[in-house]
Protein backbone atom coordinates (compact mmCIF):
# COMPACT_ATOMS: atom_id res chain seq x y z
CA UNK A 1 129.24 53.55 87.36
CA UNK A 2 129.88 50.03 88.14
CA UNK A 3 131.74 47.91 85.80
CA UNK A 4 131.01 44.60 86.33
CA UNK A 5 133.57 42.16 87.62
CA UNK A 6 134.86 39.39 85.14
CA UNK A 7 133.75 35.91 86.84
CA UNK A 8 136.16 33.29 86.25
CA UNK A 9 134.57 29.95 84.76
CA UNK A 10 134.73 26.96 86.40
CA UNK A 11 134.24 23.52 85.04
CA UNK A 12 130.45 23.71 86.40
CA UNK A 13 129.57 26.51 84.69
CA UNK A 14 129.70 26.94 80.84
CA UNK A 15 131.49 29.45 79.51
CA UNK A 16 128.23 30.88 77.63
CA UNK A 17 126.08 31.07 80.90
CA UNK A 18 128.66 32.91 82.67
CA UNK A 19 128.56 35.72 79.65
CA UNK A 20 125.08 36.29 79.70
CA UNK A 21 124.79 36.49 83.45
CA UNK A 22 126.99 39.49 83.37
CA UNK A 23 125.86 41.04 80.09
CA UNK A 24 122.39 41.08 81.72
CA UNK A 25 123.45 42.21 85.26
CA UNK A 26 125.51 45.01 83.36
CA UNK A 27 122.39 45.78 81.84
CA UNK A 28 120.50 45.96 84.77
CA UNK A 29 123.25 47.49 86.43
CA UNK A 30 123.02 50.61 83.52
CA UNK A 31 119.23 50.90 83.47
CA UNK A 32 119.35 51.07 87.02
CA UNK A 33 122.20 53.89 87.04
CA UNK A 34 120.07 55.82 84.26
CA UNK A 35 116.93 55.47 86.09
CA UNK A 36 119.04 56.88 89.20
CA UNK A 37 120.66 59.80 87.43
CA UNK A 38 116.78 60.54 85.65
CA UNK A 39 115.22 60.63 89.09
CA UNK A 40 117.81 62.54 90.74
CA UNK A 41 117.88 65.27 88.34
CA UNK A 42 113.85 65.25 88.12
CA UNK A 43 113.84 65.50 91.94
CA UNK A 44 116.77 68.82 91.70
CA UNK A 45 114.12 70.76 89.04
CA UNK A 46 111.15 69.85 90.85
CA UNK A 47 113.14 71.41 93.91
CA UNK A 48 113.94 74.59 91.69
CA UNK A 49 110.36 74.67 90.57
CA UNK A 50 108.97 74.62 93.66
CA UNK A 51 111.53 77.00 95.01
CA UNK A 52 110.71 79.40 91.68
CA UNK A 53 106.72 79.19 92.53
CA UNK A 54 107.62 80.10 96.21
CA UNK A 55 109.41 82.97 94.96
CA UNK A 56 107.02 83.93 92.35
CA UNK A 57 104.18 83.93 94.68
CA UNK A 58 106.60 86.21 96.91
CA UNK A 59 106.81 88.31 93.91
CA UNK A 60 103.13 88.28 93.37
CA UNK A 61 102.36 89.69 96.89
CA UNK A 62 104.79 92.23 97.03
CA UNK A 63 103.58 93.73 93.68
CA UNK A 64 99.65 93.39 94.60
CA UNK A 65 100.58 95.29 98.02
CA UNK A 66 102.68 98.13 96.03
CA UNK A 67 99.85 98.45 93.33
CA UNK A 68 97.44 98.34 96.27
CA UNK A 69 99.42 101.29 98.13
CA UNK A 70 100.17 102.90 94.93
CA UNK A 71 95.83 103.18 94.39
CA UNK A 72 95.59 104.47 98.07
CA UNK A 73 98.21 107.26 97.56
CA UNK A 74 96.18 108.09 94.49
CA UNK A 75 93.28 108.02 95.69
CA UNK A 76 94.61 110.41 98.98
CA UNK A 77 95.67 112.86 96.45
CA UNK A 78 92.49 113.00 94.59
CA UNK A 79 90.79 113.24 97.43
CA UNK A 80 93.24 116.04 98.94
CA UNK A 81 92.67 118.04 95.64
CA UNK A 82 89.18 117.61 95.73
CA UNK A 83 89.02 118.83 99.33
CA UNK A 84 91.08 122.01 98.20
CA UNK A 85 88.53 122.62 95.71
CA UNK A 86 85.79 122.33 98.24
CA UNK A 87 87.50 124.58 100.04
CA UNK A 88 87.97 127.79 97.36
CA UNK A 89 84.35 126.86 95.98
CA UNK A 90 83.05 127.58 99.71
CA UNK A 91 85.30 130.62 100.15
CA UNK A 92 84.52 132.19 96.74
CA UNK A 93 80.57 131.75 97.45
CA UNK A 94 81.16 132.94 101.08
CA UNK A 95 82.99 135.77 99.51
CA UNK A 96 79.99 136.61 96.79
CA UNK A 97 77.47 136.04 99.91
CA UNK A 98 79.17 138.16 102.03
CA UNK A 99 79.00 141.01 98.93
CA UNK A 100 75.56 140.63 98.39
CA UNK A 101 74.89 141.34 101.60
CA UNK A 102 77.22 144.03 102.11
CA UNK A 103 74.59 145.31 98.91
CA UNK A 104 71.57 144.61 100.51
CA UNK A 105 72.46 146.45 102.91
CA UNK A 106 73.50 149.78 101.24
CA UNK A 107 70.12 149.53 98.95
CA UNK A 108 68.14 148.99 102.56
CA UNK A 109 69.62 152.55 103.58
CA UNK A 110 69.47 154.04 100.66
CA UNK A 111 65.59 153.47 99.97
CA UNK A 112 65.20 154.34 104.08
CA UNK A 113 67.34 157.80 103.06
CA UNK A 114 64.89 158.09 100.02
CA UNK A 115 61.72 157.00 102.63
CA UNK A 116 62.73 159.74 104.99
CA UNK A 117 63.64 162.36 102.77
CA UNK A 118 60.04 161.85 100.49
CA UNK A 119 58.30 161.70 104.11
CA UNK A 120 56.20 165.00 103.72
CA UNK A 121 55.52 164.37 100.13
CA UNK A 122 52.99 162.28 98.78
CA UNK A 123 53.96 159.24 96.82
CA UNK A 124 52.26 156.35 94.83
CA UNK A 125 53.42 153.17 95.94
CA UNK A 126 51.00 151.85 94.95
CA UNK A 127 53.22 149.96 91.79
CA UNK A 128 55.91 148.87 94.27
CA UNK A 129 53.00 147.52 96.83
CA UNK A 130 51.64 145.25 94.03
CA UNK A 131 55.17 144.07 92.81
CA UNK A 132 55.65 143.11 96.19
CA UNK A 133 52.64 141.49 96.73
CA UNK A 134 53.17 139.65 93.38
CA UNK A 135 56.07 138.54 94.05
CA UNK A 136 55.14 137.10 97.46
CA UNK A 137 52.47 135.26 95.22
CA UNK A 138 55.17 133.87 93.41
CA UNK A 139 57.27 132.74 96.21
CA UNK A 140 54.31 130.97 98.14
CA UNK A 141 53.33 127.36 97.99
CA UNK A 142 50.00 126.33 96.59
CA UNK A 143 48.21 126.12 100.15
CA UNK A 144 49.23 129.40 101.20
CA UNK A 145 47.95 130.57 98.11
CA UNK A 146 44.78 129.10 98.50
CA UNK A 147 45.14 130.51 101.97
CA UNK A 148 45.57 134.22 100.82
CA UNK A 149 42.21 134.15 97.93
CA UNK A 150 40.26 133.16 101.25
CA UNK A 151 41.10 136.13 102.88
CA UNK A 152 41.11 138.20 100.00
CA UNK A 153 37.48 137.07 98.92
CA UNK A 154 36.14 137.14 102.57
């Protein structure tokens, strides 16, 4: 701050002139000091702002990427546990497939036991023949169907 220097008066100049001239450069001279000091300061937080968005926006990324890898690791592990799921489904049914068969076969050589052993007796299959012609019926698509009546009828 600037304190204004006392003029000395000379005979030319009147003693009243001289005291407003430095009454209005000291008010000048204030205003101008304020206005200084004002824009200083509002430059300093408009530095800190800007430096507070940079850092906010640095902020901003680094969470978006963590929640970003955060929903990928997720989504790995859903899809990991899903896979293992999959994976015992497909065994258990392989399992149960792998059983019926192992039945399938048994009852095939069991009924070809039964077959051989009822060889030189006479049986009526007659009941079997049909349910297996029915449900050959069943398991046949309309044309074939069709198909078989023809033949049937002819």
């Amino acid at each position: 701050m600037t304190t204004p220097m006392p003029q000395r008066r000379t005979p030319e100049a009147p003693a009243d002139a001289s005291i407003a001239d430095s009454e209005s450069e000291a008010e000048v001279t204030m205003e101008d000091l304020i206005r200084r000091l004002i824009d200083e300061r509002v430059a300093s937080l408009e530095q800190e702002i800007a430096d507070l968005e940079r850092t906010l926006e640095e902020v901003d990324n680094f969470t978006r990427i963590s929640l970003n890898e955060r929903k990928i690791k997720q989504s790995q592990e859903s899809l990991s546990e899903f896979s293992d799921s999959l994976t015992g489904f497909a065994e258990k049914a392989f399992n149960n497939i792998n059983e019926l068969e192992d039945r399938l076969d048994t009852h095939a050589l069991l009924l070809a036991a039964i077959l051989d052993a009822l060889d030189g007796e006479d049986l009526d299959l007659t009941h079997a023949q049909r349910y297996q012609e029915d449900q050959l019926v069943m398991n046949m698509t309309p044309d074939e169907r069709l198909e078989e009546a023809i033949e049937r009828s002819s």
